[in-house]
Protein backbone atom coordinates (compact mmCIF):
# COMPACT_ATOMS: atom_id res chain seq x y z
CA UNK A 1 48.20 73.47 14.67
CA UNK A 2 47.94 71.51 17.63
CA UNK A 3 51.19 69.55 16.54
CA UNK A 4 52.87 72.29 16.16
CA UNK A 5 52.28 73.77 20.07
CA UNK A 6 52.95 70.03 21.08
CA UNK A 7 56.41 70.22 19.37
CA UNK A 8 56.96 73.23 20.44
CA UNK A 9 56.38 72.57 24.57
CA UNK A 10 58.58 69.67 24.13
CA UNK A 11 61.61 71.33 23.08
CA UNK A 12 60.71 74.37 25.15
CA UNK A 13 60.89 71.56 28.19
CA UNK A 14 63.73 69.99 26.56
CA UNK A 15 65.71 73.03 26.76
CA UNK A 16 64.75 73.99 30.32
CA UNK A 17 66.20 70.60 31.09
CA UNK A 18 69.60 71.68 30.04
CA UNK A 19 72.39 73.25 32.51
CA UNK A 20 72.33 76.39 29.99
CA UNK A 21 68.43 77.03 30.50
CA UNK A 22 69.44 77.37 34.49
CA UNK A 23 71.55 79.43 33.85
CA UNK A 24 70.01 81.99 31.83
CA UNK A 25 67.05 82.06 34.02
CA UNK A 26 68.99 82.41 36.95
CA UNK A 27 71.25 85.33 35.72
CA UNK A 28 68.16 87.04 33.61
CA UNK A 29 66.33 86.75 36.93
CA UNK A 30 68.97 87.74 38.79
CA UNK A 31 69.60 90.68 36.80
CA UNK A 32 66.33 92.16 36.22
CA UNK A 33 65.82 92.28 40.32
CA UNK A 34 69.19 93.71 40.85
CA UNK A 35 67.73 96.58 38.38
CA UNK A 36 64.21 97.54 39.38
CA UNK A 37 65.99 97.14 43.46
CA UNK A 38 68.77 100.30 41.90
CA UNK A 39 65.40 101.77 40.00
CA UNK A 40 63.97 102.42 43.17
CA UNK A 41 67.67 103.40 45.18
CA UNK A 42 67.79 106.15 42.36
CA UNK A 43 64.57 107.44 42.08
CA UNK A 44 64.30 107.57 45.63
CA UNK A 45 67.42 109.84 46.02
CA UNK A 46 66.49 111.69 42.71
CA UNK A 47 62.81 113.06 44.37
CA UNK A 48 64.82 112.98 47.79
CA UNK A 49 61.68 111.48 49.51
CA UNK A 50 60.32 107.73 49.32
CA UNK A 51 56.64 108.69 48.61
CA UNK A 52 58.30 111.02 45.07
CA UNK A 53 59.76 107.51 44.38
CA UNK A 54 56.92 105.38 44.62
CA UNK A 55 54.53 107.98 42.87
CA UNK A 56 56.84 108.48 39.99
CA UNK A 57 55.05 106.93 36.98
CA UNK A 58 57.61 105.29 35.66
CA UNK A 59 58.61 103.60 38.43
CA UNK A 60 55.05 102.30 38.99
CA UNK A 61 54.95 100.82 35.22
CA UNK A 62 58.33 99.22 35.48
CA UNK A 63 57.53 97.87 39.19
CA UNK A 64 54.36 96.41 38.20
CA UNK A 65 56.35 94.69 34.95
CA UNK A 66 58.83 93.25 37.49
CA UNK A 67 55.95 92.47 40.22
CA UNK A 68 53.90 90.40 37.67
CA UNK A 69 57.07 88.37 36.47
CA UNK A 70 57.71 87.74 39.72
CA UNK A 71 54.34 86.00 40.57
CA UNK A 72 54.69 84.28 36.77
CA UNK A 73 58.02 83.11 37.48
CA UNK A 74 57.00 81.74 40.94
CA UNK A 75 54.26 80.25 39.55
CA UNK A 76 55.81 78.48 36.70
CA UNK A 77 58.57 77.20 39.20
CA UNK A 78 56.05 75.62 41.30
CA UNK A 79 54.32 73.86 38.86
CA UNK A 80 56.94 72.72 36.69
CA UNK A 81 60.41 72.33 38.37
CA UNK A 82 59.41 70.96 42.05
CA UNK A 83 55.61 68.77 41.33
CA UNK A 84 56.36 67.80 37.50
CA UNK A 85 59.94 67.76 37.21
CA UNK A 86 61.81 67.36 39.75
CA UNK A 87 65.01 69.56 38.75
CA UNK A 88 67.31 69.37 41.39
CA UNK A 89 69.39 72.44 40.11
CA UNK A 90 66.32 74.63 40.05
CA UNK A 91 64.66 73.61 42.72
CA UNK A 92 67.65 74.75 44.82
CA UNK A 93 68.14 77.67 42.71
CA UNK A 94 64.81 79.04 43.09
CA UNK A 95 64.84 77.94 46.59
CA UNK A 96 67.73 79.84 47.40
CA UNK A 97 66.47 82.83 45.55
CA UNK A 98 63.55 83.16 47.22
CA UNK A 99 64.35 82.07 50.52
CA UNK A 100 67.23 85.08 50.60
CA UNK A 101 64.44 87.65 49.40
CA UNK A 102 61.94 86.18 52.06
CA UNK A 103 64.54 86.94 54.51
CA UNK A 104 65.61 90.22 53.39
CA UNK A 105 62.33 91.47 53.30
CA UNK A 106 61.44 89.71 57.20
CA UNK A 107 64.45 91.05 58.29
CA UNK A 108 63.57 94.96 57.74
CA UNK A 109 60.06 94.82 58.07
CA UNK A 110 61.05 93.27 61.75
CA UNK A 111 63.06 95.72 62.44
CA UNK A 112 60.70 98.00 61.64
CA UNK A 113 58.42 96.47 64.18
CA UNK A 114 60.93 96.50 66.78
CA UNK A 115 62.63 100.17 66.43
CA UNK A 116 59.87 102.30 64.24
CA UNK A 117 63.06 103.84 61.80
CA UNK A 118 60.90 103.56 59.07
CA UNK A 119 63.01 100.65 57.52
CA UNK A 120 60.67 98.80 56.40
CA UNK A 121 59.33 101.91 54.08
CA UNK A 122 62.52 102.47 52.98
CA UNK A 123 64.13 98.97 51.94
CA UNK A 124 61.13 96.50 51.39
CA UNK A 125 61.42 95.26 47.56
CA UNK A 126 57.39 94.65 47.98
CA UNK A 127 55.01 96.43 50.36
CA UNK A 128 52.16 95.91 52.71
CA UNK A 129 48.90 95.31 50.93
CA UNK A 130 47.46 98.28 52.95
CA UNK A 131 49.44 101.80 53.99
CA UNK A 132 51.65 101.82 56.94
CA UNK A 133 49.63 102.18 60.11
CA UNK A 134 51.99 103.22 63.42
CA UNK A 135 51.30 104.04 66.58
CA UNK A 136 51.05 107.28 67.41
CA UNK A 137 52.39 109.41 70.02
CA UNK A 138 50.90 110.33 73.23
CA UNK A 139 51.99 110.01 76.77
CA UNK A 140 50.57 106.38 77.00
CA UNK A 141 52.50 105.00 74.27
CA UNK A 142 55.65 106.72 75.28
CA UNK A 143 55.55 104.99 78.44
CA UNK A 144 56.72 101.61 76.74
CA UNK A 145 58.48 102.92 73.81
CA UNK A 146 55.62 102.45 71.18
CA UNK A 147 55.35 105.24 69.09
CA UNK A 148 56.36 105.00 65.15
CA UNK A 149 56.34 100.96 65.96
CA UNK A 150 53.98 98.84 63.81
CA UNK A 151 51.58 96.05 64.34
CA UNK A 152 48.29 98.43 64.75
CA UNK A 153 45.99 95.72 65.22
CA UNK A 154 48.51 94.13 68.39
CA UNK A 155 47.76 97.18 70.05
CA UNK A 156 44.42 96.36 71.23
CA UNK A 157 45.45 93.53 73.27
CA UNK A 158 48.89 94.94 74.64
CA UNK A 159 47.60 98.21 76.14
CA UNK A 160 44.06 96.75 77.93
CA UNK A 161 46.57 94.32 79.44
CA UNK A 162 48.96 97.22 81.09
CA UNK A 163 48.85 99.11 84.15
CA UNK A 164 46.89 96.52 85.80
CA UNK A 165 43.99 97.30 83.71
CA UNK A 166 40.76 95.23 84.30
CA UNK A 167 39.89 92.44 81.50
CA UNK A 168 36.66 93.83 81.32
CA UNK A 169 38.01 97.49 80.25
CA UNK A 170 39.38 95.63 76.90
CA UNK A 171 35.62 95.38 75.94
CA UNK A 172 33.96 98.85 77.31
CA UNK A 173 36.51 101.55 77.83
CA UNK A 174 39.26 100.61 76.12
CA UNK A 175 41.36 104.55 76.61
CA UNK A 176 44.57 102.86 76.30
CA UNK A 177 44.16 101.82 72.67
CA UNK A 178 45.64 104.69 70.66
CA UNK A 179 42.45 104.36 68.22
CA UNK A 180 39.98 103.45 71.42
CA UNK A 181 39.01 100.27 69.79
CA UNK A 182 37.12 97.70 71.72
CA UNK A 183 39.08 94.58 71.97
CA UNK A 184 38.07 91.62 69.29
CA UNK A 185 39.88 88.82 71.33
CA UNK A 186 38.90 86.24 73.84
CA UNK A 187 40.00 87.22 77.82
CA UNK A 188 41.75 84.26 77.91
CA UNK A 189 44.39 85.57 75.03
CA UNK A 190 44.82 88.80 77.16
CA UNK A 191 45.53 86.85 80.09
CA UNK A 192 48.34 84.85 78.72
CA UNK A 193 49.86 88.08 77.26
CA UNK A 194 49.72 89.91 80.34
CA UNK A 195 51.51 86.98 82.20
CA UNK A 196 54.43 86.44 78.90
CA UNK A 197 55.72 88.86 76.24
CA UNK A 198 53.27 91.77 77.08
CA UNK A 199 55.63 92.92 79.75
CA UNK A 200 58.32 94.04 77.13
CA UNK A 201 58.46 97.24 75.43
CA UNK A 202 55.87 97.31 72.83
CA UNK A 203 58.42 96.41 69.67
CA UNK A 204 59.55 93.18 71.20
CA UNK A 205 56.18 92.31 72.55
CA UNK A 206 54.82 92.81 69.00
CA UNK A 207 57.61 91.03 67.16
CA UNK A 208 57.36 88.41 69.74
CA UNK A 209 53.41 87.85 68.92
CA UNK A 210 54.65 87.94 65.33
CA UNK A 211 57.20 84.93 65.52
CA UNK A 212 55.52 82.94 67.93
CA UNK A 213 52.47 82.14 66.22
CA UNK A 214 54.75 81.60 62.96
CA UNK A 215 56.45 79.41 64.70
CA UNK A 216 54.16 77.96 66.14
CA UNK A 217 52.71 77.10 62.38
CA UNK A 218 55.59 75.86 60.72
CA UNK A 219 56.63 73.65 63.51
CA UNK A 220 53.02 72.25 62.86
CA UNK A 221 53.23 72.48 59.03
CA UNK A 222 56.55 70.22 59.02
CA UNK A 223 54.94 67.96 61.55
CA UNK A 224 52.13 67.18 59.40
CA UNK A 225 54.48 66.80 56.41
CA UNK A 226 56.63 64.01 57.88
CA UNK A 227 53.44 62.27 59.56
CA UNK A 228 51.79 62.01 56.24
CA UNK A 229 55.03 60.85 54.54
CA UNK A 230 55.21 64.26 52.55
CA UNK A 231 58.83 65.42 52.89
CA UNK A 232 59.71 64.62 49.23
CA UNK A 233 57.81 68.04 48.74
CA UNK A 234 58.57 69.64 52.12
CA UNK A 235 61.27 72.01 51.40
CA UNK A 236 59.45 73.78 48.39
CA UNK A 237 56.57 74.00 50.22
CA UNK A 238 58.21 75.79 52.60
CA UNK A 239 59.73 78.21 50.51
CA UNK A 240 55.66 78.78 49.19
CA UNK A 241 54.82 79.53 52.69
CA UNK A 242 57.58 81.90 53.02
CA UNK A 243 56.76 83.45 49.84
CA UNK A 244 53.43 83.98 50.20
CA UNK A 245 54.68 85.55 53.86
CA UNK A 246 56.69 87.63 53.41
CA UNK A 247 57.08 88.48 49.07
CA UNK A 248 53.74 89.49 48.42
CA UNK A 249 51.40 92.35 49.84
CA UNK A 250 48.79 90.46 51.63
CA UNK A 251 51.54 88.20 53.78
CA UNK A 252 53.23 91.70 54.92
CA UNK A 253 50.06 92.80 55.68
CA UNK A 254 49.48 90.41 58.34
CA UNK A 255 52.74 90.65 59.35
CA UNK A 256 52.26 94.37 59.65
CA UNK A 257 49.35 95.09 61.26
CA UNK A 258 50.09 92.08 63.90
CA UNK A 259 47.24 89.99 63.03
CA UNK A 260 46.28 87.01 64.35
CA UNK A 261 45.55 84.73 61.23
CA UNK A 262 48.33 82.25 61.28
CA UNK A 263 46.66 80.97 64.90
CA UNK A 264 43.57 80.14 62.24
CA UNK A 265 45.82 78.35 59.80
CA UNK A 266 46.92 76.05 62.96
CA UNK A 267 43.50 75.29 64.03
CA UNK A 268 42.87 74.19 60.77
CA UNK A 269 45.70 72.07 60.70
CA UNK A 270 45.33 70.60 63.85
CA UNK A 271 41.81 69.67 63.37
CA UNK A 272 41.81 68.08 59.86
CA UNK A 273 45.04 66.29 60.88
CA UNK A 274 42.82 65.39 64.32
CA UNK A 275 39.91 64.03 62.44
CA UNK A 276 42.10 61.76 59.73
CA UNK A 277 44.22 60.67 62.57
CA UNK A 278 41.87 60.21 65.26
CA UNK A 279 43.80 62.24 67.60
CA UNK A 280 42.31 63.65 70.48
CA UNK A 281 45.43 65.70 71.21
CA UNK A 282 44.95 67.92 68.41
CA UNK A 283 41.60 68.36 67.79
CA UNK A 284 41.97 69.81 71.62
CA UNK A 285 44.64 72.25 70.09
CA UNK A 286 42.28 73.32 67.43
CA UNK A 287 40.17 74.30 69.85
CA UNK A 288 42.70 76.11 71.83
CA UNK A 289 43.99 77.83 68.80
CA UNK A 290 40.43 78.73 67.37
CA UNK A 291 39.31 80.24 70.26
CA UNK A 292 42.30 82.88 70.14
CA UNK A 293 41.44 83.74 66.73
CA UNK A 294 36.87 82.96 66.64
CA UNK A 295 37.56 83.63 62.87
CA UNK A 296 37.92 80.04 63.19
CA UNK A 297 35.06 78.45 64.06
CA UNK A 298 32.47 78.42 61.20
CA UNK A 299 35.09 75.91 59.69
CA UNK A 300 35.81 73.87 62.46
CA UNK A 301 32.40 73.50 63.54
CA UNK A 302 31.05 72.90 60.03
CA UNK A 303 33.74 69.85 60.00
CA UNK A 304 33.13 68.93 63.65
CA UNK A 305 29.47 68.26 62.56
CA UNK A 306 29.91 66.75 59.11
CA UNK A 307 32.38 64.39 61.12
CA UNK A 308 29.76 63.30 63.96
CA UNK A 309 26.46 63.77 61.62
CA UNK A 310 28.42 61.25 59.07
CA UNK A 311 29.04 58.20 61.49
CA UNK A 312 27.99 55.08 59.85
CA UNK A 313 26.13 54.03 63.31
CA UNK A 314 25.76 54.21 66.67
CA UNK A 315 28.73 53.00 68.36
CA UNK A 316 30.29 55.04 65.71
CA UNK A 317 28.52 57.79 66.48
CA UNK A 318 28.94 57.67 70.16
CA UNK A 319 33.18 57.77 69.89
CA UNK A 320 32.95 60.86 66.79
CA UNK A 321 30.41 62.85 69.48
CA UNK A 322 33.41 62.55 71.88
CA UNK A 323 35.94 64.09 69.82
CA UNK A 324 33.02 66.95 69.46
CA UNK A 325 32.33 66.79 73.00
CA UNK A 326 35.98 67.70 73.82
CA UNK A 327 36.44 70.04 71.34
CA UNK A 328 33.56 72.02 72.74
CA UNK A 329 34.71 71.49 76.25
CA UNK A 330 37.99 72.95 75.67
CA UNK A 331 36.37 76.12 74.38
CA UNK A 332 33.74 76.46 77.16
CA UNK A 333 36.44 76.19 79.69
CA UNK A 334 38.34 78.71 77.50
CA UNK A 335 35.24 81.00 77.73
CA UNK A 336 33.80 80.80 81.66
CA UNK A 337 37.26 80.71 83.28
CA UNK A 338 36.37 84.78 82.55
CA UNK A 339 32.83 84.37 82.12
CA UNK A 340 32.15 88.50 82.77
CA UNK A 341 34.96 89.43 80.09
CA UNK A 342 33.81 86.73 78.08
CA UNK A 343 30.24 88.00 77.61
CA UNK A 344 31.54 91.43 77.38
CA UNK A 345 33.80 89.88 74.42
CA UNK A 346 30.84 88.04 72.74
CA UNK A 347 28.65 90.95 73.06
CA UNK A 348 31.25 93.26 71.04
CA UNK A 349 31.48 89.87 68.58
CA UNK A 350 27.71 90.00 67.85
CA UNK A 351 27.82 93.78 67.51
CA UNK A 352 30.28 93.72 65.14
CA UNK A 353 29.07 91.08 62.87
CA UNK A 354 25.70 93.38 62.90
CA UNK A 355 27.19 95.45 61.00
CA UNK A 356 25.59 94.79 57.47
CA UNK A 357 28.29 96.93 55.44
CA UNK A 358 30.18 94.44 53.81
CA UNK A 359 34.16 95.37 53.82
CA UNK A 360 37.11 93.57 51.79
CA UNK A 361 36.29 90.49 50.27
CA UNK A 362 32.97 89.77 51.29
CA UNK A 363 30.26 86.98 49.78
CA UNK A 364 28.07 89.66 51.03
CA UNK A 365 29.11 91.72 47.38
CA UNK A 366 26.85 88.44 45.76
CA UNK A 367 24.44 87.57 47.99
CA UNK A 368 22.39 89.36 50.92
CA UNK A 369 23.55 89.17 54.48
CA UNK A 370 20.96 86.53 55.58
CA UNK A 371 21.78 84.28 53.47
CA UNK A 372 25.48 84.50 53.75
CA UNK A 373 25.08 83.86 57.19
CA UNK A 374 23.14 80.21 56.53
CA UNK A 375 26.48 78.79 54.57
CA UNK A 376 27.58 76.63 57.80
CA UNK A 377 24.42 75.13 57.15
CA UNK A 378 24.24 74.58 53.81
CA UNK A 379 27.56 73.28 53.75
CA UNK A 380 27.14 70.42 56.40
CA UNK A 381 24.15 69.39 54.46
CA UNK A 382 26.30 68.94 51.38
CA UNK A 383 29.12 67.60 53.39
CA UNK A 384 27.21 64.84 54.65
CA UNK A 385 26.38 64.15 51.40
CA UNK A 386 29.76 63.90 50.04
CA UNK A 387 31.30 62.49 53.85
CA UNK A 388 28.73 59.45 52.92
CA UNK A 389 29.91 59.01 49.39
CA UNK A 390 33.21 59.34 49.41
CA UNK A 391 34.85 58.86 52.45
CA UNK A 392 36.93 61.06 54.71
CA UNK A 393 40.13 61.11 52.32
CA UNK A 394 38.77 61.63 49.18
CA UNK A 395 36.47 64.95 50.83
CA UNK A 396 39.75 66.77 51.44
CA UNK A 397 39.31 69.12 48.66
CA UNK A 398 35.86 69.60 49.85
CA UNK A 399 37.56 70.80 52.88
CA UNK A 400 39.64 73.19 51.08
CA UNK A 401 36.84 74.61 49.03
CA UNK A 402 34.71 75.67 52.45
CA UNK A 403 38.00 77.39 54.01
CA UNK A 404 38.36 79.17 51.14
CA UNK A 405 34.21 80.78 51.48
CA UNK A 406 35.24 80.92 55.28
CA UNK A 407 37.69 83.63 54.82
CA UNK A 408 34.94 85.81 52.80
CA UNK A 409 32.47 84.84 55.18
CA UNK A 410 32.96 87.58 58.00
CA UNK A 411 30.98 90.54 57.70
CA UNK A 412 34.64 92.41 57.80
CA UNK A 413 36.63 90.25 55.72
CA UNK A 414 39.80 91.32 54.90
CA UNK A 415 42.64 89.70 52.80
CA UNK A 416 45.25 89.53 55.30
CA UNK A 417 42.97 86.23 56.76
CA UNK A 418 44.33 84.37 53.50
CA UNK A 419 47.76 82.74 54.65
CA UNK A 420 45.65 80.25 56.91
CA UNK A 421 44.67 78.68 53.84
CA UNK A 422 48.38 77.77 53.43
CA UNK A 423 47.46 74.81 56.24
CA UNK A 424 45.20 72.90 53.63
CA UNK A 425 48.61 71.97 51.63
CA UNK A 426 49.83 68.92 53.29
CA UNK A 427 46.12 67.70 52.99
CA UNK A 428 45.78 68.49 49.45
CA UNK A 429 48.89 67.06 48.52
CA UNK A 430 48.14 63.96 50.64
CA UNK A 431 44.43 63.19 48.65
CA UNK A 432 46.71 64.29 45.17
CA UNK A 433 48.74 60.81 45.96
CA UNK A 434 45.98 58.69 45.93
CA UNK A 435 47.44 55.71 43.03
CA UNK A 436 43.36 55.37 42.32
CA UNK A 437 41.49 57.89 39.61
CA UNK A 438 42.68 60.52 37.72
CA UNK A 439 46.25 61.54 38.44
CA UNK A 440 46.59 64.58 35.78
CA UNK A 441 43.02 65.86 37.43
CA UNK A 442 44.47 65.78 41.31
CA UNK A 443 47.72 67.01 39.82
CA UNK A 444 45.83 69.85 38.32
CA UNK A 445 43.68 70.71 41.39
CA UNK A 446 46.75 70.90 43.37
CA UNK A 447 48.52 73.30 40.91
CA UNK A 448 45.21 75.48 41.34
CA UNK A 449 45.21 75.37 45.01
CA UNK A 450 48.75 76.84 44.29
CA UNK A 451 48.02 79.19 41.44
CA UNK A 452 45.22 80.65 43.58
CA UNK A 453 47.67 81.39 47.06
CA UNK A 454 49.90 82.78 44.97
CA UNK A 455 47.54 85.36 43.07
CA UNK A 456 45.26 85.92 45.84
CA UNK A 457 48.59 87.05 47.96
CA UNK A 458 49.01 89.86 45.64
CA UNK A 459 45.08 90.93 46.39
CA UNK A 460 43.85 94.25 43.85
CA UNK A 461 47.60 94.07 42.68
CA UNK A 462 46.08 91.60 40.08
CA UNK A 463 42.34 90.92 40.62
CA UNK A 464 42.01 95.27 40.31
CA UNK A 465 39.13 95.75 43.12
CA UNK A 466 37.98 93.87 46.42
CA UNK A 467 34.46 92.44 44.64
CA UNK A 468 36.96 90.78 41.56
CA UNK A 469 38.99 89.26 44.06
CA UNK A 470 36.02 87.70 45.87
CA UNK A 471 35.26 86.19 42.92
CA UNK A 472 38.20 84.91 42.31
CA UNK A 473 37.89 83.27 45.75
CA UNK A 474 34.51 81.65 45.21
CA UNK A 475 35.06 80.25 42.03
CA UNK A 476 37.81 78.67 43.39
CA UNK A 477 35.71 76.97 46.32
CA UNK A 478 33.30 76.27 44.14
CA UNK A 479 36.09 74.63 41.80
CA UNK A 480 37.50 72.30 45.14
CA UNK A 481 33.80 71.49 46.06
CA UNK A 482 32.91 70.10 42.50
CA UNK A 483 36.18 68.38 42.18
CA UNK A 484 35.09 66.15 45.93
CA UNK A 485 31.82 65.50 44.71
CA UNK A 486 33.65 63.92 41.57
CA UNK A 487 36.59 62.09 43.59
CA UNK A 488 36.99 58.40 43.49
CA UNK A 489 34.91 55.83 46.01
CA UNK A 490 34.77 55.38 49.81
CA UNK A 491 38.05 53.43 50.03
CA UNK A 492 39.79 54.08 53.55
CA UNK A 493 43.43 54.43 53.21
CA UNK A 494 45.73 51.84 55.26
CA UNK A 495 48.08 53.73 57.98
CA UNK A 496 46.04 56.92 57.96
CA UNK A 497 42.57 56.56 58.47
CA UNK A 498 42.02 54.08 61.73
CA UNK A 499 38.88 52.22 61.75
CA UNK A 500 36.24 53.64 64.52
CA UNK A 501 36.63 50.17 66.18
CA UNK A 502 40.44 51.48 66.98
């Protein structure tokens, strides 16, 4: 029997090597989208609303058949054409294919953002992972052209920052937020908003917010890419990132609530990259960066101590606590250049993380509060351990496996947090080169790492409720963590890893 699979994957691979094979999967999926797109044009004008269409039940069935080939065929492209096989033909193929749908879709839900016409609603192939949230209309919002617009969650920063308001209103009497929310950003980020895009209209601004910190990410993504002599596997990478953006429902629901999690994914980057490196320049941009988003900071300051804590002795110890020292500097400054704001901010923080209702995906569902709230310390404890052992290469997937609990660590945890695990690519891909150990094992941690953006984009789409998904999420971790502990010997790597004596 197991011949007979074996014979069968190879001529299965065998054909898909073949011009015809590109072919047929190009037109089939070519086809099929052009039909469930017309499905929806039709249905649409045959209830004569958009919410007739969408509740029609056999549109759902047929949607969800098309949905889950989607994330099979995306999958399977991944892992076979651009890391195993290298087909040029499909590789630009599918990343054509997807890069036009990734555009279509950021083009309308943009516009959307910019004009509230409802475009989005009407021409998005895949939707928000949560229900369109607009702002609503009152004399306050009229004033700068807000209502219908999206990004809900922008909203608390742009209005506390209008009319001359004082910082300190953005954390006590926050009137001009069309839900009165208190403000859950630093002073600092209101500031620089105030001063920049905040004195546009309230589309623009929003859109503005939107692009900036995306491009503010990819310019940092494709950095890191050619620094760590990646850009063999750059351009499909890319197209993942864009994919997991903007073609599933948890990348369009950052994009449409105007969160704030891509500034996470840069810290991230910046700091590994810092750490490896030995750059001081970034790890003072990961601070910058965290303290816009404070998401951030049980992972940075979980590596910030395993990094110091790990130092093989003094002297080394002494130049590691100086890359913590400015790290911590940076965000101090950050904090007291407003220091009445700021403790109006923290205050609000605390408050909020009080709250012992777990919401979204939440390592609260599997373990009480208390406890959840020890992991930064459990997990330095462990990365010592493994920092000793193994060196600061071969702990990369340790790295990956605590940013992954870190996005279900918040008391309010919600899925839209999960494109800044997108930044622990370049890193994962880096440690998957190493000539040493087990190739088919990195290979297959990296097709995980993969796997898991990729289903965890399309949230209860596929993992049914919010406690399955967290799940998901912690296996996973607890997957990346076991894989580190098993990685090969402390051997640094020439041209990445400088000795502390540099």
């Amino acid at each position: 029997m197991s011949n007979f699979f074996r014979n069968l994957y190879k001529v299965i691979l065998d054909w898909l090597d073949t011009r015809s094979a590109v072919y047929w999967l190009g037109g089939f999926l070519s086809i099929t989208y052009l039909f469930f797109f017309r499905l929806k044009a039709y249905l649409v004008a045959h209830h004569g609303n958009e919410i007739g269409a969408i509740t029609d039940p056999f549109y759902r069935q047929a949607y969800d058949v098309a949905f889950f080939s989607f994330v099979v065929v995306v999958i399977l492209f991944f892992l076979w054409s651009v890391l195993e096989r290298g087909n040029k033909i499909i590789l630009a193929l599918g990343c054509l294919s997807i890069g036009i749908l990734a555009a279509y879709q950021l083009f309308y839900i943009s516009k959307d953002t910019v004009y509230g016409d409802l475009s989005a609603r009407q021409n998005l192939i895949i939707d928000p992972r949560y229900k369109y949230l607009r702002i609503e209309n009152n004399e306050n919002t009229r004033q700068f052209k807000a209502p219908g617009r999206l990004s809900a969650d922008f909203a608390v920063v742009y209005f506390s920052t209008q009319n001359n308001s004082p910082l300190e209103d953005a954390y006590t009497s926050n009137v001009n937020d069309p839900w009165g929310r208190y403000s859950n950003y630093p002073p600092i980020f209101h500031y620089l908003c105030s001063l920049t895009f905040c004195n546009l209209d309230y589309g623009p601004a929003s859109l503005t917010h939107l692009l900036l910190q995306l491009g503010f990410f990819l310019a940092g993504f494709i950095f890191i890419f050619n620094s760590l002599k990646l850009t063999d596997t750059l351009l499909p990478n890319l197209i993942l990132v864009s994919f997991c953006l903007f073609l599933t429902p948890v990348g369009l629901a950052w994009f449409e609530r105007g969160q704030f999690t891509l500034y996470v994914g840069l810290a991230y980057l910046c700091l590994i990259f810092g750490l490896l490196k030995q750059n001081r320049i970034f790890i003072l941009l990961s601070a910058f960066f965290s303290f816009i988003k404070w998401t951030a900071f049980p992972f940075t300051v979980t590596l910030l101590a395993i990094y110091a804590l790990s130092s093989a002795n003094l002297k080394e110890f002494k130049q590691r606590l100086g890359s913590v020292f400015l790290y911590g500097s940076i965000a101090l400054i950050l904090f007291i250049i407003f220091w009445s704001a700021s403790l109006l901010f923290l205050n609000g923080l605390i408050r909020f993380e009080q709250d012992f209702e777990p919401t979204g995906i939440n390592l609260a569902y599997f373990l009480p509060v208390t406890i959840v709230k020890f992991l930064p310390l459990f997990l330095v404890i462990l990365g010592l351990l493994l920092y000793r052992k193994k060196g600061p290469v071969q702990v990369i997937p340790f790295y990956a496996g605590i940013a992954v609990l870190f996005t279900i660590y918040p008391t309010h945890a919600y899925d839209y947090s999960l494109p800044a695990l997108l930044a622990l690519i370049p890193f994962l891909l880096y440690w998957s080169k190493i000539p040493e150990g087990s190739i088919a094992g990195k290979k297959l941690t990296v097709y995980l790492y993969y796997i898991f953006l990729i289903a965890a984009s399309f949230s209860i789409r596929l993992f049914v409720t919010e406690q399955i998904q967290t799940g998901a999420y912690l296996l996973v971790a607890c997957f990346l963590i076991f894989v580190s502990s098993r990685a090969l010997p402390k051997e640094p790597l020439p041209g990445l890893v400088k000795s502390a004596a540099a």
